[in-house]
Structures are given as structure tokens and as C-alpha cells.
PDB file of N, CA and C in Angstrom:
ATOM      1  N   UNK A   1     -21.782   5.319  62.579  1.00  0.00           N
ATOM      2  CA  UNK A   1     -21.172   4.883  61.352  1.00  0.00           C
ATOM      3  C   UNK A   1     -21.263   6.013  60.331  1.00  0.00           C
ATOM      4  N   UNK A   2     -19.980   6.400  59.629  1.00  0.00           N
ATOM      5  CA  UNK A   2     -20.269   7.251  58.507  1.00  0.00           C
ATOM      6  C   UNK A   2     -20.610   6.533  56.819  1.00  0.00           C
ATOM      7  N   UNK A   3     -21.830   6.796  56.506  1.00  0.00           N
ATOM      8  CA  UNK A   3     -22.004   6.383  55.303  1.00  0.00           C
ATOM      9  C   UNK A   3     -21.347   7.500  54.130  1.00  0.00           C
ATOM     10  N   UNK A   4     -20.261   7.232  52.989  1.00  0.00           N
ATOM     11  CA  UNK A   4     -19.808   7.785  52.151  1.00  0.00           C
ATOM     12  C   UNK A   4     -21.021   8.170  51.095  1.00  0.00           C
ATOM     13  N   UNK A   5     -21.436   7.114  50.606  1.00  0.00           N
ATOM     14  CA  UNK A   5     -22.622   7.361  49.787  1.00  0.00           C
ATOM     15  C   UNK A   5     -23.568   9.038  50.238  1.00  0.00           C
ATOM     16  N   UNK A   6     -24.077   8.854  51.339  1.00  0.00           N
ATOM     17  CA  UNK A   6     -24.594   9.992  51.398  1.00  0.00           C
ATOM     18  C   UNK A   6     -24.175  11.162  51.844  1.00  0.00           C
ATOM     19  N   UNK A   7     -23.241  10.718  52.376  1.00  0.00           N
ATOM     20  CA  UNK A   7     -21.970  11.693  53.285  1.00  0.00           C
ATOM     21  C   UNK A   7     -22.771  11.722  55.008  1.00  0.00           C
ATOM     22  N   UNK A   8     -23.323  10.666  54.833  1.00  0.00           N
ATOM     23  CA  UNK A   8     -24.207  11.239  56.966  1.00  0.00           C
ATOM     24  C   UNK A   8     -23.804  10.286  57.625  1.00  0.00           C
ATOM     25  N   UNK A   9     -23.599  10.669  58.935  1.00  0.00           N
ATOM     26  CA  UNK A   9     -23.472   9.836  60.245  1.00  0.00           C
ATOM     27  C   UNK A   9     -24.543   9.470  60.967  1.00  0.00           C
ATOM     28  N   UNK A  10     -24.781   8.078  60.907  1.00  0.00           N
ATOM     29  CA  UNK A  10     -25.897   7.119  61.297  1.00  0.00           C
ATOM     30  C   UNK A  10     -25.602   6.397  62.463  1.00  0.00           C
ATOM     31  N   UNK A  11     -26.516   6.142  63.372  1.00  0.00           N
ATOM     32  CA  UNK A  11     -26.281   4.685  64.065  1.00  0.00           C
ATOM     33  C   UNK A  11     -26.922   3.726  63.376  1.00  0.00           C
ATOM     34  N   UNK A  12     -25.918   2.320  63.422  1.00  0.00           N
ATOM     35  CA  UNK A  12     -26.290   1.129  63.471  1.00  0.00           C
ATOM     36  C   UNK A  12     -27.671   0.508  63.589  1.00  0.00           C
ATOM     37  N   UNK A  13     -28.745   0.134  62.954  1.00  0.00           N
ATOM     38  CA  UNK A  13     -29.654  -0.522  63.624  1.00  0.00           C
ATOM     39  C   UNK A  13     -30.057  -2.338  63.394  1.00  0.00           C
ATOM     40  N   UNK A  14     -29.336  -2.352  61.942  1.00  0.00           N
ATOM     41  CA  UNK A  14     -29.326  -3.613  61.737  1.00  0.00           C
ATOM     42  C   UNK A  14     -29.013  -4.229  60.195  1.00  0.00           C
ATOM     43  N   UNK A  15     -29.188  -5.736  59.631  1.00  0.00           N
ATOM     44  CA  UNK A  15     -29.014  -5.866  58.597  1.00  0.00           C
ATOM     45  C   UNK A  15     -29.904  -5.978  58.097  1.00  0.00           C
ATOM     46  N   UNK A  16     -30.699  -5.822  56.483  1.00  0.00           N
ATOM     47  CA  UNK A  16     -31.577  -6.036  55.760  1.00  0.00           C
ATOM     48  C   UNK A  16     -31.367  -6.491  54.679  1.00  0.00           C
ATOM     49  N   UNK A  17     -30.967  -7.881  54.552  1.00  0.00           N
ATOM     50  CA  UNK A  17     -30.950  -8.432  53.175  1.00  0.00           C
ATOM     51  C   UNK A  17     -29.467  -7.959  53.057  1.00  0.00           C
ATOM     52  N   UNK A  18     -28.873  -7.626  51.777  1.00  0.00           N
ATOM     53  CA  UNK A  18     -27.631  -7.062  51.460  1.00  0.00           C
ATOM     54  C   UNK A  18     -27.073  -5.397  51.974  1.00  0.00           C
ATOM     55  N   UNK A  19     -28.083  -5.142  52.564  1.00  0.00           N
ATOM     56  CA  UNK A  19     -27.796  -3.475  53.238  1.00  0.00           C
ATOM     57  C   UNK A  19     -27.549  -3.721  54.905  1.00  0.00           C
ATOM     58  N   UNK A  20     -26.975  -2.884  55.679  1.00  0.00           N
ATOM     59  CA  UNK A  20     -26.937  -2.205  56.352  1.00  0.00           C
ATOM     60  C   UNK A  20     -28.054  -1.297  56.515  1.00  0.00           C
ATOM     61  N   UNK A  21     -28.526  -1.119  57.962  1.00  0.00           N
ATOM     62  CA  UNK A  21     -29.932  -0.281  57.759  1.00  0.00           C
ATOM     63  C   UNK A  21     -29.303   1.007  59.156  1.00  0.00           C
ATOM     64  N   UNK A  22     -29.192   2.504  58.743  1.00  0.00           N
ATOM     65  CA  UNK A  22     -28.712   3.365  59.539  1.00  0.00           C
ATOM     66  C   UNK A  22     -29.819   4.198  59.854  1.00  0.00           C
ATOM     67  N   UNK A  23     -29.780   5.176  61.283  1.00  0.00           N
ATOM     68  CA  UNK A  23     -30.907   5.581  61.296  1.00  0.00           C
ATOM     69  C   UNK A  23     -30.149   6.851  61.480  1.00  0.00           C
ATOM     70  N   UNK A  24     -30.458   8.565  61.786  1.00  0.00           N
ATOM     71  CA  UNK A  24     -29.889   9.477  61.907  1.00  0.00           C
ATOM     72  C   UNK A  24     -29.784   9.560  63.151  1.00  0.00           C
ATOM     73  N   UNK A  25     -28.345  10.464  63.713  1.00  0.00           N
ATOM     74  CA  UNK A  25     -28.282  10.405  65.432  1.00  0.00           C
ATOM     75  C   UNK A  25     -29.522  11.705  65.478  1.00  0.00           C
ATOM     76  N   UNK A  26     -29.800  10.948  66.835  1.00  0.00           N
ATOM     77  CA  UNK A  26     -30.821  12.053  67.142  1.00  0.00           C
ATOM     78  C   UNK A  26     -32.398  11.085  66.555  1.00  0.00           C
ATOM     79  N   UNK A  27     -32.487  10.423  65.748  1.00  0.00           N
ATOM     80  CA  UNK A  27     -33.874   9.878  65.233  1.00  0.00           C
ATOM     81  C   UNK A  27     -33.946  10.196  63.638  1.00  0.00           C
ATOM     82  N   UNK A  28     -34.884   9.732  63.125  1.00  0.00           N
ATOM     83  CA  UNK A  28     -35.453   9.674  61.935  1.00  0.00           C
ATOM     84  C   UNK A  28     -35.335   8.589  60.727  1.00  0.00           C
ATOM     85  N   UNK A  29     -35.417   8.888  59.578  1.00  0.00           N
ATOM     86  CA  UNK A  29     -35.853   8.082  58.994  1.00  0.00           C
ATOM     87  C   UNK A  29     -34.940   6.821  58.444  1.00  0.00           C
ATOM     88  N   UNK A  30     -34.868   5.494  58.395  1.00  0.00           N
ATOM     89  CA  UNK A  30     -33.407   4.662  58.364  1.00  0.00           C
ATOM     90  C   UNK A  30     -33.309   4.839  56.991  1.00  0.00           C
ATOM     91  N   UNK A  31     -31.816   4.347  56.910  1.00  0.00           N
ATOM     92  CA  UNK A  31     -31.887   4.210  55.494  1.00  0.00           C
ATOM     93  C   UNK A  31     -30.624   2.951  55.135  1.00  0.00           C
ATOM     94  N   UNK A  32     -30.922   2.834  53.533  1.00  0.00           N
ATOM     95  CA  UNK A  32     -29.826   1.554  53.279  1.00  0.00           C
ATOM     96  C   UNK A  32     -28.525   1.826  53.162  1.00  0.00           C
ATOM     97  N   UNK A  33     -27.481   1.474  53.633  1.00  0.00           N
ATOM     98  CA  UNK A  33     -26.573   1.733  53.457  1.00  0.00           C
ATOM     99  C   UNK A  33     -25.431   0.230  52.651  1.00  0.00           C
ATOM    100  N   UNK A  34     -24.684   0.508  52.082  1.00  0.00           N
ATOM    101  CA  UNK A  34     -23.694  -0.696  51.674  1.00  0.00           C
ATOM    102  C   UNK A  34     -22.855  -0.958  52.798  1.00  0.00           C
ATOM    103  N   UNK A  35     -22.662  -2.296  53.290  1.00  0.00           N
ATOM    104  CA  UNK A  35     -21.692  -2.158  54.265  1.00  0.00           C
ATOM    105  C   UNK A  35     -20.460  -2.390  54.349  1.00  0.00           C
ATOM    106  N   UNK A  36     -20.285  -2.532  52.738  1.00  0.00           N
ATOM    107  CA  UNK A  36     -18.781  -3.012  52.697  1.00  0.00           C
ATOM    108  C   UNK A  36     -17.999  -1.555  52.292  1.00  0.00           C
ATOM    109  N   UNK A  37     -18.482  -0.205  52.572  1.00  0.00           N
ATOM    110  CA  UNK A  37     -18.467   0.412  52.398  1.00  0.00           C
ATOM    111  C   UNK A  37     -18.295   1.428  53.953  1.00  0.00           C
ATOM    112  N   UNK A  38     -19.533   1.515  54.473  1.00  0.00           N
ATOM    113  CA  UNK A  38     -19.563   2.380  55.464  1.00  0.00           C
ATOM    114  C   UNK A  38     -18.525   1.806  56.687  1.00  0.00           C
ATOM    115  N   UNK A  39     -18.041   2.651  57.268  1.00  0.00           N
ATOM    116  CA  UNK A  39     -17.074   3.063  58.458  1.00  0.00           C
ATOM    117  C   UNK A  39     -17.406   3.847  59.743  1.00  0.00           C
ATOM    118  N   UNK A  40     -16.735   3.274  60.822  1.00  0.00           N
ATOM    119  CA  UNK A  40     -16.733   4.336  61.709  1.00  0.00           C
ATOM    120  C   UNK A  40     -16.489   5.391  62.310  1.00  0.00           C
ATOM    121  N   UNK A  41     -17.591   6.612  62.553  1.00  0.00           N
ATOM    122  CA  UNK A  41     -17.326   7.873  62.182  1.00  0.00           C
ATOM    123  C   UNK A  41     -16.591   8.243  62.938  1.00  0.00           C
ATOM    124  N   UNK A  42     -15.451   9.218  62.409  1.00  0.00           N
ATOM    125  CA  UNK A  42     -14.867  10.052  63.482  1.00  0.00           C
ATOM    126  C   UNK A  42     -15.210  11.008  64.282  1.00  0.00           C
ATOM    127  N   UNK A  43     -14.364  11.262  65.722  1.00  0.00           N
ATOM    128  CA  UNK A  43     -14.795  11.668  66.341  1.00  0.00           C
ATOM    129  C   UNK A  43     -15.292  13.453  66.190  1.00  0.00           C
ATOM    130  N   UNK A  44     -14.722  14.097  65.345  1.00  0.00           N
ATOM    131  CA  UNK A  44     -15.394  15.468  64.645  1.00  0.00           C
ATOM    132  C   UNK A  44     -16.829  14.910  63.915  1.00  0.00           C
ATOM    133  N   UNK A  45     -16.708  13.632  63.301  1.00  0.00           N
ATOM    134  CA  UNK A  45     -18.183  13.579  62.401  1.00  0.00           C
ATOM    135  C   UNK A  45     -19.300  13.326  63.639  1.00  0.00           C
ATOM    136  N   UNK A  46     -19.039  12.726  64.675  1.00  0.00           N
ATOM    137  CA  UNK A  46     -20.143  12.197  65.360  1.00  0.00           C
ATOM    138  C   UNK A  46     -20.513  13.826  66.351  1.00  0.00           C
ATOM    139  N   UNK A  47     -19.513  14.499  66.764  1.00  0.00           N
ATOM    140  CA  UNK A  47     -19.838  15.692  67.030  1.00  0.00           C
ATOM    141  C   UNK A  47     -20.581  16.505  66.366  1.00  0.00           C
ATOM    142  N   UNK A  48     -20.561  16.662  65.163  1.00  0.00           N
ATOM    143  CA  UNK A  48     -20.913  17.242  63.984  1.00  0.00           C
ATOM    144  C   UNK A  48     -22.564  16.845  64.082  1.00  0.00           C
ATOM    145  N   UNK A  49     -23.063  15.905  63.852  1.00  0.00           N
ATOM    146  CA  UNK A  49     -23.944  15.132  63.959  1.00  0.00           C
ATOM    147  C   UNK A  49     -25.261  14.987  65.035  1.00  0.00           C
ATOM    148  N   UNK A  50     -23.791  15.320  66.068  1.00  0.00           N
ATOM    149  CA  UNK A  50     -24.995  15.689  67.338  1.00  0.00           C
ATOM    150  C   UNK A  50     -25.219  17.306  67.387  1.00  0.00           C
ATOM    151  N   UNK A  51     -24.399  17.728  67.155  1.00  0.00           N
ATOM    152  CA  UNK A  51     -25.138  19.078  67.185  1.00  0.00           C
ATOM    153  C   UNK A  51     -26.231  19.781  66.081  1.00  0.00           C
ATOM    154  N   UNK A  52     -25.876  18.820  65.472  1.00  0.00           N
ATOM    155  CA  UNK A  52     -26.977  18.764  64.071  1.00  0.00           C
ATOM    156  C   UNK A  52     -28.481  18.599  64.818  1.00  0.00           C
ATOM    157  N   UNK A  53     -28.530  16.912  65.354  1.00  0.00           N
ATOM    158  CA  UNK A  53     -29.262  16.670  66.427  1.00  0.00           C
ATOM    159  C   UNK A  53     -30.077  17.737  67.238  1.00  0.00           C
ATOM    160  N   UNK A  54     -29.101  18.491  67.769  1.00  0.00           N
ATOM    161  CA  UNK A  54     -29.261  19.283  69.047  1.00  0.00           C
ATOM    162  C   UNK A  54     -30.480  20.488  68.708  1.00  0.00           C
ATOM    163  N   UNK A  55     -29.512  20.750  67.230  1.00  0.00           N
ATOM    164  CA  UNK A  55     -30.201  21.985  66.517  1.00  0.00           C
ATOM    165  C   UNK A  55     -31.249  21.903  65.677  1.00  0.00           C
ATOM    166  N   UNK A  56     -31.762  20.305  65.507  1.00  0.00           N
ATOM    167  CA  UNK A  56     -32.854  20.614  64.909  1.00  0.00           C
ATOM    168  C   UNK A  56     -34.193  20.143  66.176  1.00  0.00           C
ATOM    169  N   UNK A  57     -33.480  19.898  67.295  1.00  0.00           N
ATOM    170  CA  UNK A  57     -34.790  19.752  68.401  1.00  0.00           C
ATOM    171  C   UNK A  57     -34.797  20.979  68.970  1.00  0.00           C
ATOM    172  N   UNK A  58     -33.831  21.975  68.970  1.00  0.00           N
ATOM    173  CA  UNK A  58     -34.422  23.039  69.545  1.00  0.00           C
ATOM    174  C   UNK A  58     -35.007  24.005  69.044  1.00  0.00           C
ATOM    175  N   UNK A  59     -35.256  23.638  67.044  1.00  0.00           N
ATOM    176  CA  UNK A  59     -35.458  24.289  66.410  1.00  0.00           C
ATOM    177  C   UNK A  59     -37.560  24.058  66.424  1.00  0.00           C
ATOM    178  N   UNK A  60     -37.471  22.587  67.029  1.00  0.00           N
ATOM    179  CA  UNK A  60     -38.600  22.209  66.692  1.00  0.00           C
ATOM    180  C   UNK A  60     -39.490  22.360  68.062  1.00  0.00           C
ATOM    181  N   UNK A  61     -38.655  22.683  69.310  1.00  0.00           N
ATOM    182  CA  UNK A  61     -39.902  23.447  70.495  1.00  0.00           C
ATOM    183  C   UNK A  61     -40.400  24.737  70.356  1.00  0.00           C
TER     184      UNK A  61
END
């Protein structure tokens, strides 16, 4: 899902009260998102995203 608010591409993990709760691809920390708001990311953003992913685990062996 792309959240506008922050500009990041999240997966889905669930609802919390009036939010949407996204976590980053790849892991880390969730966060709230509006859901009448967020959309599903395109296919350049979710690419984008994973290589983001990619590059910060190989940054971290």
C-alpha cells in the first residue's frame, strides 16, 4: 500500500481503531496510516521499496 501522508510503501498489517496500521517492506517499525486515503502501490513504487529493502540488509551484514 502507498501511504501519501508519508510518501512510503507499506504492507498491510491491520486495523487499529480509526487507522490502518502499515509496516515497511522488508520489516520495521508499523505505523498509522489513514485509510481513506492510502492506495495501492504501483508497480515502480513496490520495486522501489524492495530494493530499498534489499539495500539496507546488505548494508547491515
Amino acid at each position: 500500500m502507498y501511504d501519501p501522508r508519508t510518501s512510503k510503501v507499506g504492507e498491510y498489517q491491520d486495523r487499529a481503531g480509526p487507522y490502518a496500521m502499515l509496516r515497511p517492506v522488508g520489516g520495521g517499525r508499523e505505523w498509522e496510516a489513514d485509510p481513506d486515503r492510502i492506495r495501492a502501490a504501483s508497480p515502480e513504487e513496490r520495486l522501489r521499496a524492495g530494493v530499498r529493502a534489499a539495500n539496507a540488509r546488505a548494508v547491515r551484514r
